[in-house]
PDB file of N, CA and C in Angstrom:
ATOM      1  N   UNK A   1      56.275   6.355 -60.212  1.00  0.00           N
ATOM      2  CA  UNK A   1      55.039   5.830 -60.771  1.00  0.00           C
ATOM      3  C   UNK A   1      55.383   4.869 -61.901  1.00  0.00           C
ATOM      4  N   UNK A   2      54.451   4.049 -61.760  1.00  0.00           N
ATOM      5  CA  UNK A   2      54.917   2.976 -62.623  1.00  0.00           C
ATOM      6  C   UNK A   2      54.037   2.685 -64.424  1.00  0.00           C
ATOM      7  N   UNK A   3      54.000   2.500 -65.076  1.00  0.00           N
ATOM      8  CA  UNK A   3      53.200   1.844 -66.133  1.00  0.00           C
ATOM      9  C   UNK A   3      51.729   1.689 -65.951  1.00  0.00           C
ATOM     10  N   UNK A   4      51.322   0.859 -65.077  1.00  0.00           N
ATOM     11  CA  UNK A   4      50.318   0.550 -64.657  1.00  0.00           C
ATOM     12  C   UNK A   4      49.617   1.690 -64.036  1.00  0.00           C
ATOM     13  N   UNK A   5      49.817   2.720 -63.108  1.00  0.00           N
ATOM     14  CA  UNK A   5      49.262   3.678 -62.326  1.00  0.00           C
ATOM     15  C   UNK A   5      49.411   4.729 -63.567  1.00  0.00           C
ATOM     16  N   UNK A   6      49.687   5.025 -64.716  1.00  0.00           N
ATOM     17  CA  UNK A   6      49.401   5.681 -65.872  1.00  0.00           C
ATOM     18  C   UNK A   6      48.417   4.823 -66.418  1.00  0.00           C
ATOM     19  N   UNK A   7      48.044   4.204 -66.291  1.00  0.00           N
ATOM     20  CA  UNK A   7      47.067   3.662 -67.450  1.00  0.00           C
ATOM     21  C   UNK A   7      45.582   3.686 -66.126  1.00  0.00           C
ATOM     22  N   UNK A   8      45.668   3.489 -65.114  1.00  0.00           N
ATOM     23  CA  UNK A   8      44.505   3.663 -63.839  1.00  0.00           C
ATOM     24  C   UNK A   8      43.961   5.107 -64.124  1.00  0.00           C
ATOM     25  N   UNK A   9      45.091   5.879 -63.984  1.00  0.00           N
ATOM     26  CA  UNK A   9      44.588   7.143 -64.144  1.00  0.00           C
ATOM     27  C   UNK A   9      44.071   7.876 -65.126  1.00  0.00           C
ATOM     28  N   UNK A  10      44.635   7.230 -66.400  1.00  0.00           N
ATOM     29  CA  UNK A  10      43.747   7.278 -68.069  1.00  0.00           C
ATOM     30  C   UNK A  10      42.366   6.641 -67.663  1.00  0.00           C
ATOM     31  N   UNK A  11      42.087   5.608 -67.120  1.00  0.00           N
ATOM     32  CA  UNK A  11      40.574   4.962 -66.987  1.00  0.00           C
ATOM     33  C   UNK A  11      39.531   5.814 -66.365  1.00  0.00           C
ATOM     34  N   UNK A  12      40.129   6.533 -65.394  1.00  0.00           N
ATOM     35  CA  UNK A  12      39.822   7.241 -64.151  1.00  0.00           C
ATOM     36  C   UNK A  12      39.480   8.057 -64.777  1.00  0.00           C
ATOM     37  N   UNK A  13      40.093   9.271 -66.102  1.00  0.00           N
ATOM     38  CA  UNK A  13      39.828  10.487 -66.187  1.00  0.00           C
ATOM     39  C   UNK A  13      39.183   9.961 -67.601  1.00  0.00           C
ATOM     40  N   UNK A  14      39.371   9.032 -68.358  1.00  0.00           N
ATOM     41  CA  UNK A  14      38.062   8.682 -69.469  1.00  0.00           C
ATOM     42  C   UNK A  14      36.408   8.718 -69.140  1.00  0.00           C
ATOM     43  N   UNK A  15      36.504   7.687 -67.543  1.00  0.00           N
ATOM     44  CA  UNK A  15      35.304   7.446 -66.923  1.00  0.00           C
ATOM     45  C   UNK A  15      34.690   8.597 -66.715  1.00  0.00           C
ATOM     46  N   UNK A  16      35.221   9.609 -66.348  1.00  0.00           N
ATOM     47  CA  UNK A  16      34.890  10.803 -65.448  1.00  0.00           C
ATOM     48  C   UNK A  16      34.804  12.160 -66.403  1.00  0.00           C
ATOM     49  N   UNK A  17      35.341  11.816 -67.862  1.00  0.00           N
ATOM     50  CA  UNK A  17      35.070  12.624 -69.197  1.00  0.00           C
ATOM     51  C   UNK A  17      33.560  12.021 -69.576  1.00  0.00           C
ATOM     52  N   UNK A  18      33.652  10.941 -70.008  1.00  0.00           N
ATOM     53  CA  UNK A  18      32.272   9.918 -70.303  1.00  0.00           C
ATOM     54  C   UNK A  18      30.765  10.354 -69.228  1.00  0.00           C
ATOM     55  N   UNK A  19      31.140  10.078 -68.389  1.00  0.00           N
ATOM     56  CA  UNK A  19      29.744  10.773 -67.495  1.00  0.00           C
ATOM     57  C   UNK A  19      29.414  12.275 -67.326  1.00  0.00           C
ATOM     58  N   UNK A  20      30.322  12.858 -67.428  1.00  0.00           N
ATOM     59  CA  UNK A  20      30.394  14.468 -67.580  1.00  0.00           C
ATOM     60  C   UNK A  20      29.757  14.715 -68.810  1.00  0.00           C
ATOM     61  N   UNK A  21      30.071  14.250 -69.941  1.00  0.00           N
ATOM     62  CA  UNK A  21      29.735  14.554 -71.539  1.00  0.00           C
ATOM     63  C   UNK A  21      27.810  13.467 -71.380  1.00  0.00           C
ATOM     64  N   UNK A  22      27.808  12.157 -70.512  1.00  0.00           N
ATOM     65  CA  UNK A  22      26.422  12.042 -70.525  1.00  0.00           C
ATOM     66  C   UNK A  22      25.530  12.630 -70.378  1.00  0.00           C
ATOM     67  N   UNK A  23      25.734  13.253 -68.816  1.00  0.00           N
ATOM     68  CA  UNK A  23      24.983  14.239 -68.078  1.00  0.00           C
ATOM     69  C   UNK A  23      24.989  15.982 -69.075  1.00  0.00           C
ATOM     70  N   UNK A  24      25.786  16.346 -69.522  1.00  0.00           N
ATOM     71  CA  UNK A  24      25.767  17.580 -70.531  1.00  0.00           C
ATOM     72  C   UNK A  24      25.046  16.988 -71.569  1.00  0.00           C
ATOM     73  N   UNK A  25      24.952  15.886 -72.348  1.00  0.00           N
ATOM     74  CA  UNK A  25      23.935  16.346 -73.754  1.00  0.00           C
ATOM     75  C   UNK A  25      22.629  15.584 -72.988  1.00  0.00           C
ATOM     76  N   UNK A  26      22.166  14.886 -72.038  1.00  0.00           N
ATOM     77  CA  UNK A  26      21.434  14.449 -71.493  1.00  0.00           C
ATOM     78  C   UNK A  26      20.179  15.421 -70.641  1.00  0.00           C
ATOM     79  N   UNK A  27      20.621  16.290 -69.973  1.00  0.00           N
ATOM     80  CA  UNK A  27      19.976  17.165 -69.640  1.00  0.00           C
ATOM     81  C   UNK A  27      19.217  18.351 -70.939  1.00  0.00           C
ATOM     82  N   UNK A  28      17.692  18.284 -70.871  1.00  0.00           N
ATOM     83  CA  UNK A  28      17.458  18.946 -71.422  1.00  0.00           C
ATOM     84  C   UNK A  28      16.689  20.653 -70.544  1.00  0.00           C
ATOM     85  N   UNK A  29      16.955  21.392 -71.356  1.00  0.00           N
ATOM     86  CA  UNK A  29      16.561  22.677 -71.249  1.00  0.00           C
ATOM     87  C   UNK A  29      15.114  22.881 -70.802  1.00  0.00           C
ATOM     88  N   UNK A  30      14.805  23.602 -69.760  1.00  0.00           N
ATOM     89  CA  UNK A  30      13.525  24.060 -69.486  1.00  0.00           C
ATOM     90  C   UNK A  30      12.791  25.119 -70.300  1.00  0.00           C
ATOM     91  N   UNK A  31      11.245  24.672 -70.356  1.00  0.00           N
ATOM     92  CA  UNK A  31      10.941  26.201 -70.903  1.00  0.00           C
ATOM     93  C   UNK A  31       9.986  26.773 -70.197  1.00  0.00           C
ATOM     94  N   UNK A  32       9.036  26.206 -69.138  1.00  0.00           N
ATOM     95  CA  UNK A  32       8.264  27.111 -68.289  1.00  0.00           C
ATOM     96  C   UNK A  32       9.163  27.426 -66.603  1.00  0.00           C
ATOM     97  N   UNK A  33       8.722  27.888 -65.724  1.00  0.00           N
ATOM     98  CA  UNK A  33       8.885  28.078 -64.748  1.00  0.00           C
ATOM     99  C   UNK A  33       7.521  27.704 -63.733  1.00  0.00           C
ATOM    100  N   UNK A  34       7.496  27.573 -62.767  1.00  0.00           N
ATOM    101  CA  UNK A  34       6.483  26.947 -61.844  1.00  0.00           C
ATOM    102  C   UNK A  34       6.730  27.546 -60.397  1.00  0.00           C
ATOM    103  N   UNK A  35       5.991  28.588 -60.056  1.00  0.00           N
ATOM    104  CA  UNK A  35       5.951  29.508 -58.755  1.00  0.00           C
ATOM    105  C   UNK A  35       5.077  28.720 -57.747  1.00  0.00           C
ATOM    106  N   UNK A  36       5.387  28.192 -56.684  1.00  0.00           N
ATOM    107  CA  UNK A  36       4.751  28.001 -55.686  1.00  0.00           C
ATOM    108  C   UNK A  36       4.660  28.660 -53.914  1.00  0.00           C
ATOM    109  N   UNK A  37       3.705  28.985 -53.384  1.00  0.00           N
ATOM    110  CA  UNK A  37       3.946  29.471 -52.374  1.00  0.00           C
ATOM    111  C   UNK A  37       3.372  28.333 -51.526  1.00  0.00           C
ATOM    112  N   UNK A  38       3.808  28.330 -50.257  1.00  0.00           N
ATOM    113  CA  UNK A  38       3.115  27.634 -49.655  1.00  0.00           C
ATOM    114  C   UNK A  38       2.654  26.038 -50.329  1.00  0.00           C
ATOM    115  N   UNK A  39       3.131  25.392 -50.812  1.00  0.00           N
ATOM    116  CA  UNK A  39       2.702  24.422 -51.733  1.00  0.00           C
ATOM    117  C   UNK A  39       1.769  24.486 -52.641  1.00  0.00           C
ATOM    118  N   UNK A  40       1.109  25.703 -52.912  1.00  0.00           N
ATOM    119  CA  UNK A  40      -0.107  25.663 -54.140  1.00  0.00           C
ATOM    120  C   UNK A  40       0.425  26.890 -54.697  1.00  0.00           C
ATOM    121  N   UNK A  41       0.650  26.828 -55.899  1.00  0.00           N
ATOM    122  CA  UNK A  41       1.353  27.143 -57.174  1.00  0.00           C
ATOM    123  C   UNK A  41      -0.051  28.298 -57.558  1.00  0.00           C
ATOM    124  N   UNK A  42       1.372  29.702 -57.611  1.00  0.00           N
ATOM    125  CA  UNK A  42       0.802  30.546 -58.162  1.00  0.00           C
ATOM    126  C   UNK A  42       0.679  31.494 -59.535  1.00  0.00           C
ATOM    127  N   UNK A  43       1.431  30.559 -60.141  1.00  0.00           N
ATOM    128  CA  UNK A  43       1.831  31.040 -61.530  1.00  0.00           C
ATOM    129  C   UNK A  43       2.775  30.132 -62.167  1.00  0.00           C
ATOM    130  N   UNK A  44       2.470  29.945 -63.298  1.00  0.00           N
ATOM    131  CA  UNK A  44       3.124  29.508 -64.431  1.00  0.00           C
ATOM    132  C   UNK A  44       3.901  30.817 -65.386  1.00  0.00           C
ATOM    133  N   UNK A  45       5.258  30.413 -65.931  1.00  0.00           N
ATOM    134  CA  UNK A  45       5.387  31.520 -66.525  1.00  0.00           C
ATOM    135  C   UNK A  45       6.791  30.987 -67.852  1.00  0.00           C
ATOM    136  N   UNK A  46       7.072  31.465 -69.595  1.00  0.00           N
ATOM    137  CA  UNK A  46       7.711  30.627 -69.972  1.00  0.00           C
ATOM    138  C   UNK A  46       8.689  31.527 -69.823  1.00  0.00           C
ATOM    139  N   UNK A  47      10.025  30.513 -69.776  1.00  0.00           N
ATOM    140  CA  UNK A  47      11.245  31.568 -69.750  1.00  0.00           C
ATOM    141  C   UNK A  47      12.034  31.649 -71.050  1.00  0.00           C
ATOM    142  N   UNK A  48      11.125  31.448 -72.379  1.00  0.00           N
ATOM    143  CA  UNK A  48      11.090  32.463 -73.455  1.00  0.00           C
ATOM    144  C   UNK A  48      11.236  34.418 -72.955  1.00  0.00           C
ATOM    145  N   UNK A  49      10.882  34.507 -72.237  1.00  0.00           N
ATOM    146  CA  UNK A  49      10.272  36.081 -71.919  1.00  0.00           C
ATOM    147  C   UNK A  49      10.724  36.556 -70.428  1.00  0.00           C
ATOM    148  N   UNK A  50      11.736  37.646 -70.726  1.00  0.00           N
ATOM    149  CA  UNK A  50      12.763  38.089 -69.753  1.00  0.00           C
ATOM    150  C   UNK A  50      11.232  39.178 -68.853  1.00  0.00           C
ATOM    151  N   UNK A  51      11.125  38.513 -67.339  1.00  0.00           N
ATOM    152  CA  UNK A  51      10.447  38.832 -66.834  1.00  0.00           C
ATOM    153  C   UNK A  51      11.062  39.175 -65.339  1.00  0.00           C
ATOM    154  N   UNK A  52      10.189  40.106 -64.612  1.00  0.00           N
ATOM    155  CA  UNK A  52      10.379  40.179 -63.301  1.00  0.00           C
ATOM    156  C   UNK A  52       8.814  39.924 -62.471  1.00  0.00           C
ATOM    157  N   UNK A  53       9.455  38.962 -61.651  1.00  0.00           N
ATOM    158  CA  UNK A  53       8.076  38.383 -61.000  1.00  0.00           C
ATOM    159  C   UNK A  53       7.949  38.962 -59.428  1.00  0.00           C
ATOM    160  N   UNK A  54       7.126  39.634 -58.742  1.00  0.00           N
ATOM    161  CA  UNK A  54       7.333  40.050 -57.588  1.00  0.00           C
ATOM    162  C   UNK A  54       5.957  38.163 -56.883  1.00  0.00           C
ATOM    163  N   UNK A  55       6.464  38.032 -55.865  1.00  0.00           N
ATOM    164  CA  UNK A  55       6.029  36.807 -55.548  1.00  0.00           C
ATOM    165  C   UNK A  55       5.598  37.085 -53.682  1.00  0.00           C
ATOM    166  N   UNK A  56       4.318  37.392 -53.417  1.00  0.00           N
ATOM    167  CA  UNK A  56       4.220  37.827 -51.908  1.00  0.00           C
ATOM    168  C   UNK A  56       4.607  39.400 -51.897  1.00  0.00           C
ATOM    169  N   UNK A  57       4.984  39.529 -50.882  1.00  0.00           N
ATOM    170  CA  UNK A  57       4.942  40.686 -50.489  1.00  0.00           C
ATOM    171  C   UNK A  57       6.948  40.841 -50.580  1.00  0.00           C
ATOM    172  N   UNK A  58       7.553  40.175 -50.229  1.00  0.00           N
ATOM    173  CA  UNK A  58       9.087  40.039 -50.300  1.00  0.00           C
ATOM    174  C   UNK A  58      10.200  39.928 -50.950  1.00  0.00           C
ATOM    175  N   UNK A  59       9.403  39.280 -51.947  1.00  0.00           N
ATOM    176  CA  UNK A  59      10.312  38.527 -53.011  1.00  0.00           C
ATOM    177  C   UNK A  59      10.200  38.587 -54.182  1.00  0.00           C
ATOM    178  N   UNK A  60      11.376  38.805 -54.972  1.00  0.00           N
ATOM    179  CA  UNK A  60      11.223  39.315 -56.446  1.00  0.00           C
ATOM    180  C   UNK A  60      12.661  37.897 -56.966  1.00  0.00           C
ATOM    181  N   UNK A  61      11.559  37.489 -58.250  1.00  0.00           N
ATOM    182  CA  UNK A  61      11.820  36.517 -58.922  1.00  0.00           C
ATOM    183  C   UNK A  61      12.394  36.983 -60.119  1.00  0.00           C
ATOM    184  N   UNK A  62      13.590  36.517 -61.219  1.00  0.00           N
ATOM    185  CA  UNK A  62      13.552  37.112 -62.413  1.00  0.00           C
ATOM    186  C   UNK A  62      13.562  36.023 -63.504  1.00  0.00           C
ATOM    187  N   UNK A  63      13.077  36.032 -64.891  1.00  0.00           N
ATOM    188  CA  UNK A  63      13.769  35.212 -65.864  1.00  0.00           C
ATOM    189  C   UNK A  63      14.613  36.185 -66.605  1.00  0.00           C
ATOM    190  N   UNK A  64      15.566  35.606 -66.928  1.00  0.00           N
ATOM    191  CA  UNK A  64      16.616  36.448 -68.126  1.00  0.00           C
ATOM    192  C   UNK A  64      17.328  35.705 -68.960  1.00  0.00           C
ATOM    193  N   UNK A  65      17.461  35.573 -69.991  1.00  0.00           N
ATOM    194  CA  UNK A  65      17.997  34.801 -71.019  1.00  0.00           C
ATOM    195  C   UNK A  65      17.680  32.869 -70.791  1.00  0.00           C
ATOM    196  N   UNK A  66      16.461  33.034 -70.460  1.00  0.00           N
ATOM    197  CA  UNK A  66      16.124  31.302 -70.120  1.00  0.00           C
ATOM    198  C   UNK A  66      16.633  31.213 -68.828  1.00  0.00           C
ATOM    199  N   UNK A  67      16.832  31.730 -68.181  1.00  0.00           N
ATOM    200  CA  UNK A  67      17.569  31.226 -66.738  1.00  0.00           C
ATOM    201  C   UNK A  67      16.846  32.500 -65.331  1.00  0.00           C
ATOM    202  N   UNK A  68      16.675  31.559 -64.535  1.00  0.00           N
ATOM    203  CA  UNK A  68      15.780  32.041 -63.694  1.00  0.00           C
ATOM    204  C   UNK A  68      16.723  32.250 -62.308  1.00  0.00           C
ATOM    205  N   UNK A  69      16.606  33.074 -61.112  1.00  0.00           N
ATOM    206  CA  UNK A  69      17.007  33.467 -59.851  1.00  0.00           C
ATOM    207  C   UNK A  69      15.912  34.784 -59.460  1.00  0.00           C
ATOM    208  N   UNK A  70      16.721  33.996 -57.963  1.00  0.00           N
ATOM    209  CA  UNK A  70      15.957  34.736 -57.236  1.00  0.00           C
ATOM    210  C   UNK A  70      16.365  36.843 -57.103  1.00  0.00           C
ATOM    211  N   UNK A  71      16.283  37.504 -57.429  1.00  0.00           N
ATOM    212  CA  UNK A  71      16.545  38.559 -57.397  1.00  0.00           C
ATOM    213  C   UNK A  71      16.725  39.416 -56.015  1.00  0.00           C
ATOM    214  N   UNK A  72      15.650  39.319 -55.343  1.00  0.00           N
ATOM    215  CA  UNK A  72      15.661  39.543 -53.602  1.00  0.00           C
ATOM    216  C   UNK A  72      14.513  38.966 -52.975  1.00  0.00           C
ATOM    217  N   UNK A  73      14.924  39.095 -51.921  1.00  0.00           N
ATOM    218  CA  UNK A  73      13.764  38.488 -50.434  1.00  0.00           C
ATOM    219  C   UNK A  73      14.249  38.961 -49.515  1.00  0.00           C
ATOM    220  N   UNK A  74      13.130  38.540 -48.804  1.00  0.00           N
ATOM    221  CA  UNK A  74      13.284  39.063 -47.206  1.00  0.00           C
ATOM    222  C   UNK A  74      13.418  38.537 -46.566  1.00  0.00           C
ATOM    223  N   UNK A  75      14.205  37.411 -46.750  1.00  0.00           N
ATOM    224  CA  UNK A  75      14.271  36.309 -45.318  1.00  0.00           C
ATOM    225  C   UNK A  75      15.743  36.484 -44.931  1.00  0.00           C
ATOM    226  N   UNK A  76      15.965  35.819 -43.735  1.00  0.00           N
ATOM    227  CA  UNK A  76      17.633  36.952 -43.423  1.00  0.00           C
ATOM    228  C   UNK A  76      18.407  35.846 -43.961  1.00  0.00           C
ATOM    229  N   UNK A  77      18.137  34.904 -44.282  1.00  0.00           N
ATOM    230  CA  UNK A  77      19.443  34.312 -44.733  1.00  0.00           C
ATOM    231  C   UNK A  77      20.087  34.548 -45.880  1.00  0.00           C
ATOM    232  N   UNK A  78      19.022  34.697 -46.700  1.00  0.00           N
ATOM    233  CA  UNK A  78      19.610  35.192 -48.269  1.00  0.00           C
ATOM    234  C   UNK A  78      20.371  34.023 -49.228  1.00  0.00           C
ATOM    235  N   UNK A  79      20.107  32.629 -49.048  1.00  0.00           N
ATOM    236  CA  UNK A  79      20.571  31.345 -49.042  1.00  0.00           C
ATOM    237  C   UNK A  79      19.642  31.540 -50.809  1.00  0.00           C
ATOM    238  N   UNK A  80      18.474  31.628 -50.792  1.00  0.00           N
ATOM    239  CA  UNK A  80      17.881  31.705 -52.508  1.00  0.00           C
ATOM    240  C   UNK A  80      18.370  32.588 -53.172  1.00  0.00           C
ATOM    241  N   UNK A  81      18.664  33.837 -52.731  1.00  0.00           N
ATOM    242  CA  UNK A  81      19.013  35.263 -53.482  1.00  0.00           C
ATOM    243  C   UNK A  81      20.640  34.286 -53.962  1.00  0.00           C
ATOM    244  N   UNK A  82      21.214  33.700 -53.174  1.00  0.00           N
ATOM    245  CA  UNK A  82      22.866  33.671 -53.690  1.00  0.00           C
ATOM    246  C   UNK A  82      22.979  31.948 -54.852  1.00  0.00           C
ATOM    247  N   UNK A  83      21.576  31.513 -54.321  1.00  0.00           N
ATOM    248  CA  UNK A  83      21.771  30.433 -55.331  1.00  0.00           C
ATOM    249  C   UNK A  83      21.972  30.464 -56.715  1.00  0.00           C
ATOM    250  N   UNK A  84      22.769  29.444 -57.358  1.00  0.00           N
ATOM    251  CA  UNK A  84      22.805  30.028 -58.899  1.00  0.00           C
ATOM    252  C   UNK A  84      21.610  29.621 -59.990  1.00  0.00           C
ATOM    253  N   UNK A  85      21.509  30.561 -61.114  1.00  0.00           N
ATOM    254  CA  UNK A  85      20.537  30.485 -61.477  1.00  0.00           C
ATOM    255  C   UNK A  85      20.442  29.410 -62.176  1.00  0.00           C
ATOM    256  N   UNK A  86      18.806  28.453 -62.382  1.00  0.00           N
ATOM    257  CA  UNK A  86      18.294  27.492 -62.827  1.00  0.00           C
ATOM    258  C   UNK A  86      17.849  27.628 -64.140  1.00  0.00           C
ATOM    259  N   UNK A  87      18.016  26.431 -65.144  1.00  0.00           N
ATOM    260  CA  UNK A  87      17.754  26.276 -66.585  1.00  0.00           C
ATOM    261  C   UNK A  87      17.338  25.141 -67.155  1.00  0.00           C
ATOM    262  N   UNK A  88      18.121  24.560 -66.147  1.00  0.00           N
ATOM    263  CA  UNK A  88      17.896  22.388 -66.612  1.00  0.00           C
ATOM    264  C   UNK A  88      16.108  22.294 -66.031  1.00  0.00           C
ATOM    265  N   UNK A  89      15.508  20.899 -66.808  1.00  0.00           N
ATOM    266  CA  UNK A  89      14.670  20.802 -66.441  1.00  0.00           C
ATOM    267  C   UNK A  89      14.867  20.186 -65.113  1.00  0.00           C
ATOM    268  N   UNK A  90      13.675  20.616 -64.496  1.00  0.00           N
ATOM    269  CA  UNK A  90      13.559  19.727 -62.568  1.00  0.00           C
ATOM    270  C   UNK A  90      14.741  20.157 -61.774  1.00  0.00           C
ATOM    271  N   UNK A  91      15.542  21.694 -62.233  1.00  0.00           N
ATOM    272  CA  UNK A  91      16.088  22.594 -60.863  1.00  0.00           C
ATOM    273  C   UNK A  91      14.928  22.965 -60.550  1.00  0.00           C
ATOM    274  N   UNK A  92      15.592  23.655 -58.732  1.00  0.00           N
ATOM    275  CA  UNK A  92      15.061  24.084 -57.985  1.00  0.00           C
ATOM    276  C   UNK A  92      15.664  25.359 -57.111  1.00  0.00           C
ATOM    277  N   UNK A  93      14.602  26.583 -56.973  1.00  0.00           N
ATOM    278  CA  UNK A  93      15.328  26.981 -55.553  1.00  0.00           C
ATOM    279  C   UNK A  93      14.386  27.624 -54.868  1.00  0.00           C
ATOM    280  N   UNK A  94      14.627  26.855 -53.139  1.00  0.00           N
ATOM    281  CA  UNK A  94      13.665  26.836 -52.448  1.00  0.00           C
ATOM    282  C   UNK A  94      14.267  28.070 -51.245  1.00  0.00           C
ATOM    283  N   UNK A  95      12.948  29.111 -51.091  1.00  0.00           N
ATOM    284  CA  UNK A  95      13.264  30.240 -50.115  1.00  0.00           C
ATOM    285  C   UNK A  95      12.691  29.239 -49.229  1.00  0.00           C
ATOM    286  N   UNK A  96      13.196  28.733 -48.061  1.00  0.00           N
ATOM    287  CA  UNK A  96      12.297  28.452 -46.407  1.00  0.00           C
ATOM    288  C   UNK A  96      11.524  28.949 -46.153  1.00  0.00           C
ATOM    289  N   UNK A  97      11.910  30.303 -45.425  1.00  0.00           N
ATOM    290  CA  UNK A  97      11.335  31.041 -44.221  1.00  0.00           C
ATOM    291  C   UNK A  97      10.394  31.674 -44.817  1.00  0.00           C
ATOM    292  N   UNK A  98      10.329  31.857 -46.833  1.00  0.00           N
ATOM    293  CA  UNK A  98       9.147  32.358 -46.912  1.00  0.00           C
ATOM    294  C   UNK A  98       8.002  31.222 -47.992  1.00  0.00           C
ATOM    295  N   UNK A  99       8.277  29.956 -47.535  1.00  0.00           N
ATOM    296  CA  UNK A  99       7.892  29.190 -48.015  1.00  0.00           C
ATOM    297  C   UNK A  99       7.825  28.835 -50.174  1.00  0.00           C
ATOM    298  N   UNK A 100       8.713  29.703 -50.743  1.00  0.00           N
ATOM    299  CA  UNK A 100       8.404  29.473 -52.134  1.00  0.00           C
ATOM    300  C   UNK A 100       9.337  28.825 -52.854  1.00  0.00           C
ATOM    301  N   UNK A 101       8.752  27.966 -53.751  1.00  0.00           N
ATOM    302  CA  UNK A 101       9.485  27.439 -54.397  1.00  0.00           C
ATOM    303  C   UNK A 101       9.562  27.440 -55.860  1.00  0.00           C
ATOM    304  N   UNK A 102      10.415  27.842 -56.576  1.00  0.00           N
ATOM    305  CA  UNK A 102      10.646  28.107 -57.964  1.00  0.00           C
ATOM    306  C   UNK A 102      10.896  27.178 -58.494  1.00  0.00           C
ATOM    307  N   UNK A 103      10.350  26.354 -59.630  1.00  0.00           N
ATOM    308  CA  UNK A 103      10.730  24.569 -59.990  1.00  0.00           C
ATOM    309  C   UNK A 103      10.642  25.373 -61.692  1.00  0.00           C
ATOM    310  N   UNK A 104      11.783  24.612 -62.384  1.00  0.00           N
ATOM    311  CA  UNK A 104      11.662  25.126 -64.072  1.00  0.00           C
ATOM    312  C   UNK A 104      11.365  23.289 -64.643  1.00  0.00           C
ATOM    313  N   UNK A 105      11.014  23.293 -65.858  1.00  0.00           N
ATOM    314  CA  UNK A 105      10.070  21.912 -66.347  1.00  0.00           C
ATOM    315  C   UNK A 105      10.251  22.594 -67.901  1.00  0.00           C
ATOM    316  N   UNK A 106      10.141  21.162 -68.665  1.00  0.00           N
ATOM    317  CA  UNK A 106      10.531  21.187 -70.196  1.00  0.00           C
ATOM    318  C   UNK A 106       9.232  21.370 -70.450  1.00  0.00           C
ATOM    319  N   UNK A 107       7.662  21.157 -69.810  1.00  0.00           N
ATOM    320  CA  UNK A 107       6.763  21.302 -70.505  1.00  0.00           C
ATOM    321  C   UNK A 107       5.516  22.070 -69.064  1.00  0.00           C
ATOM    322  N   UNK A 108       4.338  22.452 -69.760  1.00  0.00           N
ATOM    323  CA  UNK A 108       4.003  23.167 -68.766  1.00  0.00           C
ATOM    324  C   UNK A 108       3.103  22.215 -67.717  1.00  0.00           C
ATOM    325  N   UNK A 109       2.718  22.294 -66.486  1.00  0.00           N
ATOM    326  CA  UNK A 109       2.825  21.587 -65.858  1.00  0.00           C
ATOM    327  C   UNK A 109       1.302  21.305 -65.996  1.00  0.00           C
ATOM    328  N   UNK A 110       1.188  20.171 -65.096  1.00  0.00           N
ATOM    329  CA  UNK A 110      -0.352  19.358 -66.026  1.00  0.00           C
ATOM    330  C   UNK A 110      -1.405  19.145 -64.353  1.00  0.00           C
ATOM    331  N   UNK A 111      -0.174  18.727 -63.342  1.00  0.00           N
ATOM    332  CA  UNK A 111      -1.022  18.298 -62.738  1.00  0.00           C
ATOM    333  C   UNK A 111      -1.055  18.840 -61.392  1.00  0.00           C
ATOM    334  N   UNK A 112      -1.894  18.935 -60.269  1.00  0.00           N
ATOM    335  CA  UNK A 112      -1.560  19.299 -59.011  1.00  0.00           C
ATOM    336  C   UNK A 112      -0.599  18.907 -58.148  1.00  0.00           C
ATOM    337  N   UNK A 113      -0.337  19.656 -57.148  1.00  0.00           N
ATOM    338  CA  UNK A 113       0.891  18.934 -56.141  1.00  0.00           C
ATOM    339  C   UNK A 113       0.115  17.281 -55.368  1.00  0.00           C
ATOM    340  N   UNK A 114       1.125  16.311 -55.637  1.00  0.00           N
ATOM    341  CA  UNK A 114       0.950  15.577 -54.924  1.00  0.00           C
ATOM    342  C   UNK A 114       0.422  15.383 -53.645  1.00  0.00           C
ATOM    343  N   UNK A 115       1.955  15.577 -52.770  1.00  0.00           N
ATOM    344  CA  UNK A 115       1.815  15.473 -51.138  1.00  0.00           C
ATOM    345  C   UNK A 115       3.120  16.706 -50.668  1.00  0.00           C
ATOM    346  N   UNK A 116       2.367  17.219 -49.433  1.00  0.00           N
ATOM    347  CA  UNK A 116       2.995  18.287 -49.076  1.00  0.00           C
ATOM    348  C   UNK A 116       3.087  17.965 -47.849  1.00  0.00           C
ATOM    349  N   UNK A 117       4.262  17.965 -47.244  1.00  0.00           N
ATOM    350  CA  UNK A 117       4.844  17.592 -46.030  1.00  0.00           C
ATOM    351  C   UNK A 117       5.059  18.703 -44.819  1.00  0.00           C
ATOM    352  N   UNK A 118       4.823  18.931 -43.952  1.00  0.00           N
ATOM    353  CA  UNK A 118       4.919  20.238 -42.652  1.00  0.00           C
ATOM    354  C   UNK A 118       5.219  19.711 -42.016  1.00  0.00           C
TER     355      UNK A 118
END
């Protein structure tokens, strides 16, 4: 390796420190949570307050220390239960098969769903 391919690879791992450190103080923290079933939203809730949310008949939602997951469901894949838990504003985690979707937001939410797609 030569001179030159040390100094590429300093650019490379500056660039790639620099956007890492953007995206970390850039992202801000959520403080409500936003339950939807079926596309019409059944609860608001802040994740100030370590809660357990049962959601339908299947599914149990939790907040704990500001950070939200899915706890269990009943759908066989189990693809939400293993997702990791959400904190940033505008994550998401979406169960399919039982249509809900858990969205966290820096402020509480104002307006109805747009457009809902089937």
């Amino acid at each position: 390796m030569k001179k030159n391919d040390f100094m590429l690879i300093a650019v490379i791992l500056a660039v790639a420190g620099a956007v890492w450190l953007f995206h970390s103080f850039s992202s801000r923290q959520a403080d409500y949570l936003t339950v939807s079933v079926d596309g019409a939203i059944v609860g608001e809730y802040p994740l100030s307050k370590d809660l357990e949310i049962p959601i339908g008949k299947g599914n149990i939602c939790r907040i704990e220390d500001h950070k939200v997951f899915m706890a269990s469901a009943d759908c066989p894949d189990q693809i939400c239960v293993h997702h990791t838990a959400i904190q940033a504003d505008g994550e998401t985690i979406i169960c399919l098969p039982n249509k809900v979707t858990l969205t966290v937001h820096h402020t509480k939410q104002q307006s109805e769903v747009d457009t809902i797609v089937s």
